[in-house]
N, C-alpha and C. Protein backbone atom coordinates (compact mmCIF):
# COMPACT_ATOMS: atom_id res chain seq x y z
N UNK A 1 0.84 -1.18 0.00
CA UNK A 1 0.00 0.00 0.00
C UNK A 1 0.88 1.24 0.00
N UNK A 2 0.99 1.92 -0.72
CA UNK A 2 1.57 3.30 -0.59
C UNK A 2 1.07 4.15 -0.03
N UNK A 3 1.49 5.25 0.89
CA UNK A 3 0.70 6.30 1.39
C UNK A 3 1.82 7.51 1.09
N UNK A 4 0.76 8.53 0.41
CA UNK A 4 1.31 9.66 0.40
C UNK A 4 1.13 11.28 1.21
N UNK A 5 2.23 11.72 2.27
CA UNK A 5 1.82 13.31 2.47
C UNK A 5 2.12 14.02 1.90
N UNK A 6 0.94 15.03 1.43
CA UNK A 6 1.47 16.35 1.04
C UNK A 6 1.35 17.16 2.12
N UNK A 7 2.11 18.13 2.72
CA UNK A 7 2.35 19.17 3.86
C UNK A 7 2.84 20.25 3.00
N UNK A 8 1.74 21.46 2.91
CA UNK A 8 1.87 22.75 2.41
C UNK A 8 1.55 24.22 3.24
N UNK A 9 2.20 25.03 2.67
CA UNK A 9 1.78 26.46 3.62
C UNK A 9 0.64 26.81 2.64
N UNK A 10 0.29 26.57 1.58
CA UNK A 10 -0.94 26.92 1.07
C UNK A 10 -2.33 26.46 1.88
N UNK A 11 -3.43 27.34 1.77
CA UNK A 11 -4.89 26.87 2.00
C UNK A 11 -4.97 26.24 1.09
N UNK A 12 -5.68 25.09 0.36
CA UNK A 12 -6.07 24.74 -1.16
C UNK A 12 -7.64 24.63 -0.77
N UNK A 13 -7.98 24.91 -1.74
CA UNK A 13 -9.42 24.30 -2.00
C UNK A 13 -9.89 22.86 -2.27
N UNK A 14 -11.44 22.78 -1.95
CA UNK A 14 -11.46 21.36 -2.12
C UNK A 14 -10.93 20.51 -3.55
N UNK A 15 -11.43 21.78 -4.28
CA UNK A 15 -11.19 21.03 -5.56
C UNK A 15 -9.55 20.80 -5.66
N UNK A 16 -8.60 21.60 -5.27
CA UNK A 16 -7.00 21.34 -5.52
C UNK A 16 -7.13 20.01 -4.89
N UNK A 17 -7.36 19.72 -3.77
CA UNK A 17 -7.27 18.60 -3.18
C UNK A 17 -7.48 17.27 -3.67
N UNK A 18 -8.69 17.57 -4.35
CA UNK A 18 -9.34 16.29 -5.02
C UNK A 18 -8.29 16.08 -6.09
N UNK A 19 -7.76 17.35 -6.85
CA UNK A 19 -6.83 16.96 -8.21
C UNK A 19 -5.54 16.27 -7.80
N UNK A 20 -5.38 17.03 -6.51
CA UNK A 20 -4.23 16.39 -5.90
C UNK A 20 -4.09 14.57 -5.80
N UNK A 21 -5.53 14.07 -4.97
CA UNK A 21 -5.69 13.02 -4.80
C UNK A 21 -5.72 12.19 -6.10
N UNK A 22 -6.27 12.50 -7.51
CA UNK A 22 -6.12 12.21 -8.48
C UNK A 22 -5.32 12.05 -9.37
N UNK A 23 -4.65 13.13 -9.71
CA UNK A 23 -3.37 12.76 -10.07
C UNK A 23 -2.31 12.04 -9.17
N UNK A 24 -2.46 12.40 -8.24
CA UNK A 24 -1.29 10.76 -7.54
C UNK A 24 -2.03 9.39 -7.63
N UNK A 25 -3.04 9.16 -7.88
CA UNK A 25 -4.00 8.16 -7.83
C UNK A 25 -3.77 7.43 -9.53
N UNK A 26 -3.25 8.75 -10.10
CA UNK A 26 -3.00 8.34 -11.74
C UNK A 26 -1.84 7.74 -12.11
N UNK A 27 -0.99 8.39 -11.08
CA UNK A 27 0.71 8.23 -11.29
C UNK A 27 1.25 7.11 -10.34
N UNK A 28 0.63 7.16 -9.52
CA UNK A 28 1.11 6.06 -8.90
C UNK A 28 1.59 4.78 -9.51
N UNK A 29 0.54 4.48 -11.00
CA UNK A 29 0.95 3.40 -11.56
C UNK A 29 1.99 3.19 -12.08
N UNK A 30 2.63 4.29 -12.10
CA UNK A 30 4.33 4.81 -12.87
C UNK A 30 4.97 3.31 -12.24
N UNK A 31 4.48 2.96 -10.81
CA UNK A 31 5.33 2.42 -9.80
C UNK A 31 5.14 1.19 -10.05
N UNK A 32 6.15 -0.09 -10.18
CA UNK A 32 5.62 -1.29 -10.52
C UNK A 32 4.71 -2.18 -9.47
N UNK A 33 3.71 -2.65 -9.76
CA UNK A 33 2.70 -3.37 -8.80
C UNK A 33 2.24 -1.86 -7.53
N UNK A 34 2.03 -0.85 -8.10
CA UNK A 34 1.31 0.12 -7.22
C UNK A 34 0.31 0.36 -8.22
N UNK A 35 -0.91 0.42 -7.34
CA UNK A 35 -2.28 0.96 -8.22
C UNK A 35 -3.46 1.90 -7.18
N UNK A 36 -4.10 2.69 -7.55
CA UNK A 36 -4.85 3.90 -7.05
C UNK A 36 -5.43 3.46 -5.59
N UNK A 37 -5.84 1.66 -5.98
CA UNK A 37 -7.22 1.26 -5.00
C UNK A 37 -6.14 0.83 -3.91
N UNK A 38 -4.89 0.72 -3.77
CA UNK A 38 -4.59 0.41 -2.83
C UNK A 38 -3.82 1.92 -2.07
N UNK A 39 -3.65 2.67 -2.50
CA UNK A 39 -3.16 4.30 -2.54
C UNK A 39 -3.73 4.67 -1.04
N UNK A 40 -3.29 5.33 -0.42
CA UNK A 40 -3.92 6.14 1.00
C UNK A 40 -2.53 7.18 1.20
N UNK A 41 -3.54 8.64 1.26
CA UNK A 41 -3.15 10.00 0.92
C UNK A 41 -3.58 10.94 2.13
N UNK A 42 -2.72 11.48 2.41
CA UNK A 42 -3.02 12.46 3.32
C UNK A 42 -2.54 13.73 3.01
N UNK A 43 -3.62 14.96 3.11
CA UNK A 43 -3.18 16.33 2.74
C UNK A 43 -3.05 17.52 4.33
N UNK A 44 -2.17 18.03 4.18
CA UNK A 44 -2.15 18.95 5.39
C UNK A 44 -2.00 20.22 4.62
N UNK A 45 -2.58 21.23 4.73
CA UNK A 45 -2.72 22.75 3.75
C UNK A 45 -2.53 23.37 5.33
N UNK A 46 -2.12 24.94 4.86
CA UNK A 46 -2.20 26.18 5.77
C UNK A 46 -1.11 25.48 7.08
N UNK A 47 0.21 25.21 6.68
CA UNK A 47 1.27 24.32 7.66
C UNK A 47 2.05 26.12 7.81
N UNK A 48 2.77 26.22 9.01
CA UNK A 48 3.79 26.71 9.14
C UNK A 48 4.91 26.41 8.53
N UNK A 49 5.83 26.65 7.41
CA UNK A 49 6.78 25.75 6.90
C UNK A 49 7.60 27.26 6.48
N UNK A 50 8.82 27.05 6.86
CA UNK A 50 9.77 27.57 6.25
C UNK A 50 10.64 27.54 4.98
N UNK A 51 11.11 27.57 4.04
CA UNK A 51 11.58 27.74 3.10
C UNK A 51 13.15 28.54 2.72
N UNK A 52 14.10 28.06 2.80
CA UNK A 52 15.19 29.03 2.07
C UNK A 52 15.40 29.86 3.22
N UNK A 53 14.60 29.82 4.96
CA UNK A 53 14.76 31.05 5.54
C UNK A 53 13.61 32.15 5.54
N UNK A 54 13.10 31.57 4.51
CA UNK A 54 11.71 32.62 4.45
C UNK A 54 10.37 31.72 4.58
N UNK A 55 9.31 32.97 4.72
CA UNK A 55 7.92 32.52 4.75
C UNK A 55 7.34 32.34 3.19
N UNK A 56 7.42 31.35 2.73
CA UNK A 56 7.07 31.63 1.00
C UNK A 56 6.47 30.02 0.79
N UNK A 57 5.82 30.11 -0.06
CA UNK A 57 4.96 29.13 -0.67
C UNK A 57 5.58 27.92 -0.80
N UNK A 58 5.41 26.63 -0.29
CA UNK A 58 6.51 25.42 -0.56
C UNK A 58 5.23 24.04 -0.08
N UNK A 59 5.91 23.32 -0.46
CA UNK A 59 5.39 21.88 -0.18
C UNK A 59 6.32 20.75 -0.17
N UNK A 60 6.21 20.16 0.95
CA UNK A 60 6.98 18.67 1.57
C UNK A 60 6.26 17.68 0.94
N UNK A 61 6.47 16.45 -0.12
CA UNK A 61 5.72 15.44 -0.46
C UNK A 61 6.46 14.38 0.18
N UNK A 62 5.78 13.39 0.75
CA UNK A 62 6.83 12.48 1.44
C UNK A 62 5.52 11.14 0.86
N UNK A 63 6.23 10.00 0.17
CA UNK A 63 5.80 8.57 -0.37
C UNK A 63 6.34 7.44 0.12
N UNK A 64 5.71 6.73 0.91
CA UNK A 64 5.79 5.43 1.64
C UNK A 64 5.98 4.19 0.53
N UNK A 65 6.19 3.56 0.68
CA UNK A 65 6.09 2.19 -0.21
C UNK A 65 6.43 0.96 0.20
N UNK A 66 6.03 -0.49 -0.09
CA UNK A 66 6.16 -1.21 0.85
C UNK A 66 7.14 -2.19 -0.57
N UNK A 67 8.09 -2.08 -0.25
CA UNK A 67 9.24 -2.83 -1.21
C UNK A 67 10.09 -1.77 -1.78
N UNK A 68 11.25 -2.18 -2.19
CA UNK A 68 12.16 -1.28 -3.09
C UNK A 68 11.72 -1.38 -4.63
N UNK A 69 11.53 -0.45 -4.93
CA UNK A 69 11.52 -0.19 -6.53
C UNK A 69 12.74 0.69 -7.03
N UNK A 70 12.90 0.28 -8.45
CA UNK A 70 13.98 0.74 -9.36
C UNK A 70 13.77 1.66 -9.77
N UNK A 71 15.55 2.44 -9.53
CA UNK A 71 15.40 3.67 -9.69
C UNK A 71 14.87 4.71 -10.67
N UNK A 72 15.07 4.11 -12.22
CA UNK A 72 13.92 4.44 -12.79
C UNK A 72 12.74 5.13 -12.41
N UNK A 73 11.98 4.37 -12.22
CA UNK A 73 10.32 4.32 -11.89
C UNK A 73 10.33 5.44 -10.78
N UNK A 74 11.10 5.68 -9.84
CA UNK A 74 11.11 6.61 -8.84
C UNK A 74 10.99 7.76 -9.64
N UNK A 75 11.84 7.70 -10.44
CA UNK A 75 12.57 9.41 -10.91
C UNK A 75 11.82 9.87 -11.33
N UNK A 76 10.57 9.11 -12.43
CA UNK A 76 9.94 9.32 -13.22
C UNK A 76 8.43 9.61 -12.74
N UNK A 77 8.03 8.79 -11.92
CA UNK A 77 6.97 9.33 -10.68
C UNK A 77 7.34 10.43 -9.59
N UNK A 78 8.21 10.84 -9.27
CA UNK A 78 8.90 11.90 -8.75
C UNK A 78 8.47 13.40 -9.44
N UNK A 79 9.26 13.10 -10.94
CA UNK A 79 9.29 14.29 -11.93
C UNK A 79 8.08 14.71 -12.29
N UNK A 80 7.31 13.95 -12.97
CA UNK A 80 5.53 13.95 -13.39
C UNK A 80 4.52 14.47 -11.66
N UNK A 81 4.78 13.29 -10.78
CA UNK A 81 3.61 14.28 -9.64
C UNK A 81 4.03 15.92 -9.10
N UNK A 82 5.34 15.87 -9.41
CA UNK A 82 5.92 17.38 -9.19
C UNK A 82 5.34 18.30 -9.80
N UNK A 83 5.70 17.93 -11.02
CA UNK A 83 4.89 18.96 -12.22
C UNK A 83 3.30 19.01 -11.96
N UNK A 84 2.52 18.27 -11.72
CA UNK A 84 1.10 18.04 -11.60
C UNK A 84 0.74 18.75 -10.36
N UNK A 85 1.59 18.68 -9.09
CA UNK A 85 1.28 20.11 -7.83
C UNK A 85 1.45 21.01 -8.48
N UNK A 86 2.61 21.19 -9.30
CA UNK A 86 2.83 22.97 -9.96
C UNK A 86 1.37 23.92 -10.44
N UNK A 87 1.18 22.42 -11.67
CA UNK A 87 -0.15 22.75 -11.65
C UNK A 87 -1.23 23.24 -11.41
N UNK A 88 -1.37 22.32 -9.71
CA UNK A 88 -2.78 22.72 -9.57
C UNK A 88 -2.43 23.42 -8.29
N UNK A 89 -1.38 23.66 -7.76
CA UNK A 89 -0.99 24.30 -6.19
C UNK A 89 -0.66 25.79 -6.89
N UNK A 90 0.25 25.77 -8.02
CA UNK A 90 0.91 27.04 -8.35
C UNK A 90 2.01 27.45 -7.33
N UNK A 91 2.46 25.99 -6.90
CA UNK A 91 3.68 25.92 -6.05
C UNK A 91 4.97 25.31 -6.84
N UNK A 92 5.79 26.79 -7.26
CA UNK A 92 6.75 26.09 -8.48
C UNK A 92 7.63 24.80 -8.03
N UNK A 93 8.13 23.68 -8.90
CA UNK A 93 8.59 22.56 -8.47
C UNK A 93 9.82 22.89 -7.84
N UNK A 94 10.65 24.02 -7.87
CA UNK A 94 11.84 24.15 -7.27
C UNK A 94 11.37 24.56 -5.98
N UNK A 95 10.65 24.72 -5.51
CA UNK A 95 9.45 25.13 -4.04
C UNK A 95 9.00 23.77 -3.61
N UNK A 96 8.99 22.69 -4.15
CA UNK A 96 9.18 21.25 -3.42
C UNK A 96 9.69 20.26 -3.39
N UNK A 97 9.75 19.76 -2.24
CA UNK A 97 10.59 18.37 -2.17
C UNK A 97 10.01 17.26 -2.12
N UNK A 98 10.67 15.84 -2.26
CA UNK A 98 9.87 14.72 -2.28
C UNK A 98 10.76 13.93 -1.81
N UNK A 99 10.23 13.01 -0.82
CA UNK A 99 10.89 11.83 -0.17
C UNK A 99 10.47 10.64 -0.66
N UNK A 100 10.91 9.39 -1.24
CA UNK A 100 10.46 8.18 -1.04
C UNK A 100 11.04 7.19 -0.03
N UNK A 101 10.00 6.42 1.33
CA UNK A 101 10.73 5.62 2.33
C UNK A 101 9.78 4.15 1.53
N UNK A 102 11.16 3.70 1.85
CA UNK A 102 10.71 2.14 0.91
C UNK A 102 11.14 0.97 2.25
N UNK A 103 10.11 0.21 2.65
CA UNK A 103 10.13 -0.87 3.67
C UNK A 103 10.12 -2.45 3.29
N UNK A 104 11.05 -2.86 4.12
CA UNK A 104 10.80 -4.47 3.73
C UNK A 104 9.38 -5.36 4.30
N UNK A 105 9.13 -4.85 5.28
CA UNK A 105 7.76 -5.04 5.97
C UNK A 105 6.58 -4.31 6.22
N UNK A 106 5.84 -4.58 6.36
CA UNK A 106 4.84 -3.45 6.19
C UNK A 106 3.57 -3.95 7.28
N UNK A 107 2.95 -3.80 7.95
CA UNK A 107 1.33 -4.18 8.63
C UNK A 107 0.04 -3.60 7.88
N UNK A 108 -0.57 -4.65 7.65
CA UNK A 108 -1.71 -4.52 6.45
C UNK A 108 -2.80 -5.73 6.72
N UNK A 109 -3.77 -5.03 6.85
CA UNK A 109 -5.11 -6.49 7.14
C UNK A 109 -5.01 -7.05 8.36
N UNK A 110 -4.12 -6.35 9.84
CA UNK A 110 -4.51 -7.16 10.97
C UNK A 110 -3.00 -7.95 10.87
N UNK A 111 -1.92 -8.05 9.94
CA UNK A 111 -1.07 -9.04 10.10
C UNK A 111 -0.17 -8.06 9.55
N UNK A 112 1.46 -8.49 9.93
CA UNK A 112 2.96 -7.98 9.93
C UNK A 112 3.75 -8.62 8.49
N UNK A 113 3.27 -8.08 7.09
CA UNK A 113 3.68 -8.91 6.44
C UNK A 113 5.78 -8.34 5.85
């Protein structure tokens, strides 16, 4: 199951949100054996976040994943959901970062797989 945060100093609207949830819901498949229905997303808008030293528009994306995937596929789901916040946040991509934490184990359904 992948889970993704976005943590922004922007308010967004519902609708950014939803595009938000959508387009990662789209891209996710970039990822091998990741697909939308197993996806769980969390948005935090209107964050205190610093930047460069300053108070200015930015966003933290941080992506969970339960296995290592090749580096490829990262870069490329990386580059594309970046561009797609630019989009719909109007938070330029050099204004965010992205983490991927990749686990050998994971808890899912009640059990430690």
């Amino acid at each position: 199951m992948p889970f993704i945060t976005f943590t922004t100093t922007k308010t967004l609207t519902l609708n950014q949100e939803k595009a938000l949830k959508s387009s990662a819901g789209k891209l996710i498949s970039i990822l091998p054996n990741k697909k939308e229905e197993n996806l769980m997303i969390h948005i935090e808008d209107n964050q205190v976040m610093y930047f460069k030293g300053k108070e200015i528009d930015c966003m933290k994306i941080e992506c969970q994943l339960f296995h290592e995937i090749e580096y490829t596929y990262k870069k490329e789901f990386v580059e594309k959901l970046m561009k797609e916040v630019e989009e719909i946040t109007k938070i330029p991509v050099c204004q965010q970062y992205m983490s991927i934490e990749e686990y050998d184990h994971w808890g899912k359904n009640g059990e430690y797989v």
